[in-house]
Protein backbone atom coordinates (compact mmCIF):
# COMPACT_ATOMS: atom_id res chain seq x y z
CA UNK A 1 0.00 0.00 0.00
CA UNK A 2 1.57 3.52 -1.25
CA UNK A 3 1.51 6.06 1.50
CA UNK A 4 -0.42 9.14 0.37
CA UNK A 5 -1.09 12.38 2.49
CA UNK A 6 -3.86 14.62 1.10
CA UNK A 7 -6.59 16.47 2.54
CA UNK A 8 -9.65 14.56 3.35
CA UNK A 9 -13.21 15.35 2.21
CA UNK A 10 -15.01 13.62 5.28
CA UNK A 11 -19.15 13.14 5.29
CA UNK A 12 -21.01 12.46 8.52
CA UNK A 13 -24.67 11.51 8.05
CA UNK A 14 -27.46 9.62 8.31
CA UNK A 15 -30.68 9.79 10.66
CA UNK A 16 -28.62 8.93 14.27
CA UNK A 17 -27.26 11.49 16.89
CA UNK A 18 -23.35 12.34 16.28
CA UNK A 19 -22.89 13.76 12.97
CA UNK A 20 -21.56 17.19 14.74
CA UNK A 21 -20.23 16.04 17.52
CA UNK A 22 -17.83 13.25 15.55
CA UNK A 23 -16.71 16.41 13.50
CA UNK A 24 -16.08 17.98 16.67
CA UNK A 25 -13.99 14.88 18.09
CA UNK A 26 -12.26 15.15 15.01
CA UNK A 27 -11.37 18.95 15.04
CA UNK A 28 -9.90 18.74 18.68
CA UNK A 29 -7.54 16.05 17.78
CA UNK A 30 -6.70 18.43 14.76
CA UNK A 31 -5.99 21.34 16.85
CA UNK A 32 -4.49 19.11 19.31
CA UNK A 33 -1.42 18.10 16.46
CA UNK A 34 -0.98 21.47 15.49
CA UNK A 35 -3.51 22.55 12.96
CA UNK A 36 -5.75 25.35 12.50
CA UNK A 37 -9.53 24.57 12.34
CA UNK A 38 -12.87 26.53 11.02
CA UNK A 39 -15.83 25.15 11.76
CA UNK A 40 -19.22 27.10 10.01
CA UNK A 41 -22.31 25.70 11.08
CA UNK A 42 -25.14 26.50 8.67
CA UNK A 43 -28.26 26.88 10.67
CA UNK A 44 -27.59 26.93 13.81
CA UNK A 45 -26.90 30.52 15.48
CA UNK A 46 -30.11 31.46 18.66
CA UNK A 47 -28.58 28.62 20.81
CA UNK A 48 -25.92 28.59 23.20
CA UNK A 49 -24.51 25.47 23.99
CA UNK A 50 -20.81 24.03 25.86
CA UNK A 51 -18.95 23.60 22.51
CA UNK A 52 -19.07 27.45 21.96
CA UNK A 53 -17.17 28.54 25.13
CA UNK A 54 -15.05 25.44 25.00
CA UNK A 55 -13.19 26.18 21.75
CA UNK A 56 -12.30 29.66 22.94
CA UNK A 57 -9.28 28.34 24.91
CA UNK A 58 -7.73 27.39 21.56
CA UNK A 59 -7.93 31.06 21.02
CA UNK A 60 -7.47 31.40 17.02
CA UNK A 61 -6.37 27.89 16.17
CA UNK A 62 -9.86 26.87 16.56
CA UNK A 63 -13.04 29.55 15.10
CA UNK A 64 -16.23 28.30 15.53
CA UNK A 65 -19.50 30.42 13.78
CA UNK A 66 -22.81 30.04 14.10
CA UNK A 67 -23.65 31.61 10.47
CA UNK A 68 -27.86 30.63 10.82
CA UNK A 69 -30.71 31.92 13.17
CA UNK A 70 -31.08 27.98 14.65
CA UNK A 71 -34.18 26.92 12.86
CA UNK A 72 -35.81 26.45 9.59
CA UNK A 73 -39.33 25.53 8.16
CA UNK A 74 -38.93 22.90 6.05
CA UNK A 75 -41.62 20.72 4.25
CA UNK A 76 -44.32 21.86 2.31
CA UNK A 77 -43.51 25.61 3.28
CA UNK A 78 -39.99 26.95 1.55
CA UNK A 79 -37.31 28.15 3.87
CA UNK A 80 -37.62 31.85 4.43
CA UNK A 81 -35.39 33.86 1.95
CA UNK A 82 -33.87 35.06 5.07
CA UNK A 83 -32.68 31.67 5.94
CA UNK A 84 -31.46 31.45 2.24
CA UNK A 85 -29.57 34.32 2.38
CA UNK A 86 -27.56 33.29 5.35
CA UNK A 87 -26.93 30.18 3.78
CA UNK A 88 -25.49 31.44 0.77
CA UNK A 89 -23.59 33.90 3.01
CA UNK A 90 -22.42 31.01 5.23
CA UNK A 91 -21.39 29.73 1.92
CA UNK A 92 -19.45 32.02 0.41
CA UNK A 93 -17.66 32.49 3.80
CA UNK A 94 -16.83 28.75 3.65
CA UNK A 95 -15.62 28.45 0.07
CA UNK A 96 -13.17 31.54 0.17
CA UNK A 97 -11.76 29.50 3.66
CA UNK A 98 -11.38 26.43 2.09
CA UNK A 99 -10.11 27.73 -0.89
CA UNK A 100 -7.49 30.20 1.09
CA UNK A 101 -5.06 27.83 2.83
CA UNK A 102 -5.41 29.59 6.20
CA UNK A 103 -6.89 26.81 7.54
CA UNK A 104 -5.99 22.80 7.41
CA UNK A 105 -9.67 21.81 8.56
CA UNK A 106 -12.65 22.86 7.35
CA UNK A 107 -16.00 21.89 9.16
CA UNK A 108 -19.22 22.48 7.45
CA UNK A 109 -21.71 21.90 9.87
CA UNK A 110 -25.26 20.45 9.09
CA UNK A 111 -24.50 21.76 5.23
CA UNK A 112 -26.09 18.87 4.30
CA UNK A 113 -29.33 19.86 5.37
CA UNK A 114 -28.82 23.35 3.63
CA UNK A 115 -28.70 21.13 0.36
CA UNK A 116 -31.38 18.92 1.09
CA UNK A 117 -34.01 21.83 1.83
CA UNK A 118 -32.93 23.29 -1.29
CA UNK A 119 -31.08 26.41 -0.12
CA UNK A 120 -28.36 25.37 -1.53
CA UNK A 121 -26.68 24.16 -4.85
CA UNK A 122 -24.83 20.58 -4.21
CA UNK A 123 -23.43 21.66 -7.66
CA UNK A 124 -21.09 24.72 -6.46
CA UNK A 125 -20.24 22.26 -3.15
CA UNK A 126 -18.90 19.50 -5.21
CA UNK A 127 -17.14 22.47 -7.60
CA UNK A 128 -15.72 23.75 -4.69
CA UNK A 129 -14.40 20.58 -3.07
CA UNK A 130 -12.74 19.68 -6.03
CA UNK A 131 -10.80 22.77 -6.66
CA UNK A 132 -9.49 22.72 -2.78
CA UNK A 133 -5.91 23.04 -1.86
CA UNK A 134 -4.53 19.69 -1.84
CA UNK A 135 -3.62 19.66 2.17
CA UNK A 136 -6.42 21.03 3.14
CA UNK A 137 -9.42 18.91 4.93
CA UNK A 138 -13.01 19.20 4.80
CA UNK A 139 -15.58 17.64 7.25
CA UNK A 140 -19.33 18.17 5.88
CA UNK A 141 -22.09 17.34 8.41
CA UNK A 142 -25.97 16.35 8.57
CA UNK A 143 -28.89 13.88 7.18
CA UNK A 144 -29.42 13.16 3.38
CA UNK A 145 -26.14 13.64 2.09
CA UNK A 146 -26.22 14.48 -1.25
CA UNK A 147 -25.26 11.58 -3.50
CA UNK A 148 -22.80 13.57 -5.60
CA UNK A 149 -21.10 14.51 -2.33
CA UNK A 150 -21.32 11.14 -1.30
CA UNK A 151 -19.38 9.78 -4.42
CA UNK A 152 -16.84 13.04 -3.91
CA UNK A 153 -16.08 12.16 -0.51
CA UNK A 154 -12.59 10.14 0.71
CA UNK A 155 -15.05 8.60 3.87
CA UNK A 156 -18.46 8.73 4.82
CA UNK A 157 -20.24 8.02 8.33
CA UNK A 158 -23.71 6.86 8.17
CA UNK A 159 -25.16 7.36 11.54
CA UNK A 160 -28.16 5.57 12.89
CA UNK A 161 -29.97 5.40 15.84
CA UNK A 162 -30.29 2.10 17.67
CA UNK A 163 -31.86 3.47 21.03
CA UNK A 164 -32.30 7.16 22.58
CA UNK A 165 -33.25 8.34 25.98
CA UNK A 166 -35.74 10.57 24.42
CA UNK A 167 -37.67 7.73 23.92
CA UNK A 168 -38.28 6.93 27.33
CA UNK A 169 -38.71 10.78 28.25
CA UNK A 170 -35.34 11.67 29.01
CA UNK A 171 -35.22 15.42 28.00
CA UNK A 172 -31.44 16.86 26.34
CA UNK A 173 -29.08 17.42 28.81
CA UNK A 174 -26.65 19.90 29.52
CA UNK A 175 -23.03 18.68 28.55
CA UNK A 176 -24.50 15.45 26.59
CA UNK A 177 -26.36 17.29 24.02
CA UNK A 178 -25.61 20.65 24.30
């Protein structure tokens, strides 16, 4: 087996809880060797939760934004063009990062739901991903990845849920889910 080094493009999806947090787990081990890490989350941006003060001790080796305003109608009503527009500005914000070398991980968080409610083109994703600096990896998170992402990627996660304390009435906890 030849030894090749070259940035990743890394997809974590599927219907089960983890999809951010693996990215997450993934970007603190990148930090932790060295490595400078964005991470642009899509829609979420009205909720405060651990992972946003935690990341501020890696001071600027580790930027997280929320870029969204934390939920959007889906379904038989279209997203508001409000939501839209932050996606597309959460987009352009991503592809000049990825495309600028400044950082060596790239987390697009719950982008792939931005695709699936159709607020965004899979097309200029996949355009973008190809034309990335070679060292530079990309982590691209949430359900119903698009297939032509899928085929782009170097590994994909399929999560699935087996069992959740929901279920039994458990409410989210602080520090587990938030």
């Amino acid at each position: 087996m030849v030894d090749v080094r070259r940035g990743l493009i890394i997809v974590n999806t599927g219907p089960g809880k983890g999809k951010t947090t693996a990215a997450m787990g993934t970007a603190l081990r990148a930090v932790g060797n060295g490595m400078r890490v964005l991470m642009l989350q899509f829609l979420k941006g009205s909720w405060h939760y651990g992972e946003l003060d935690a990341v501020k001790a890696f001071g600027d080796n580790f930027i997280m934004k929320q870029m969204g305003r934390g939920f959007v109608k889906v379904g038989a009503e279209k997203p508001d063009p409000e939501d839209v527009r932050m996606v597309e500005e959460a987009w352009s914000e991503a592809e000049r990062a990825i495309q600028s070398g400044d950082w060596d991980l790239v987390v697009l968080d719950e982008i792939n739901y931005a695709i699936s409610y159709g607020m965004l083109d899979p097309a200029k994703v996949v355009a973008a991903l190809k034309q990335k600096p070679e060292m530079v990896h990309v982590i691209l998170t949430g359900r119903n990845a698009h297939p032509t992402i899928v085929e782009l990627a170097d590994t994909v996660t399929e999560m699935r849920q087996v069992k959740h304390a929901y279920e039994q009435g458990v409410i989210a906890q602080r520090g587990i889910e938030y």
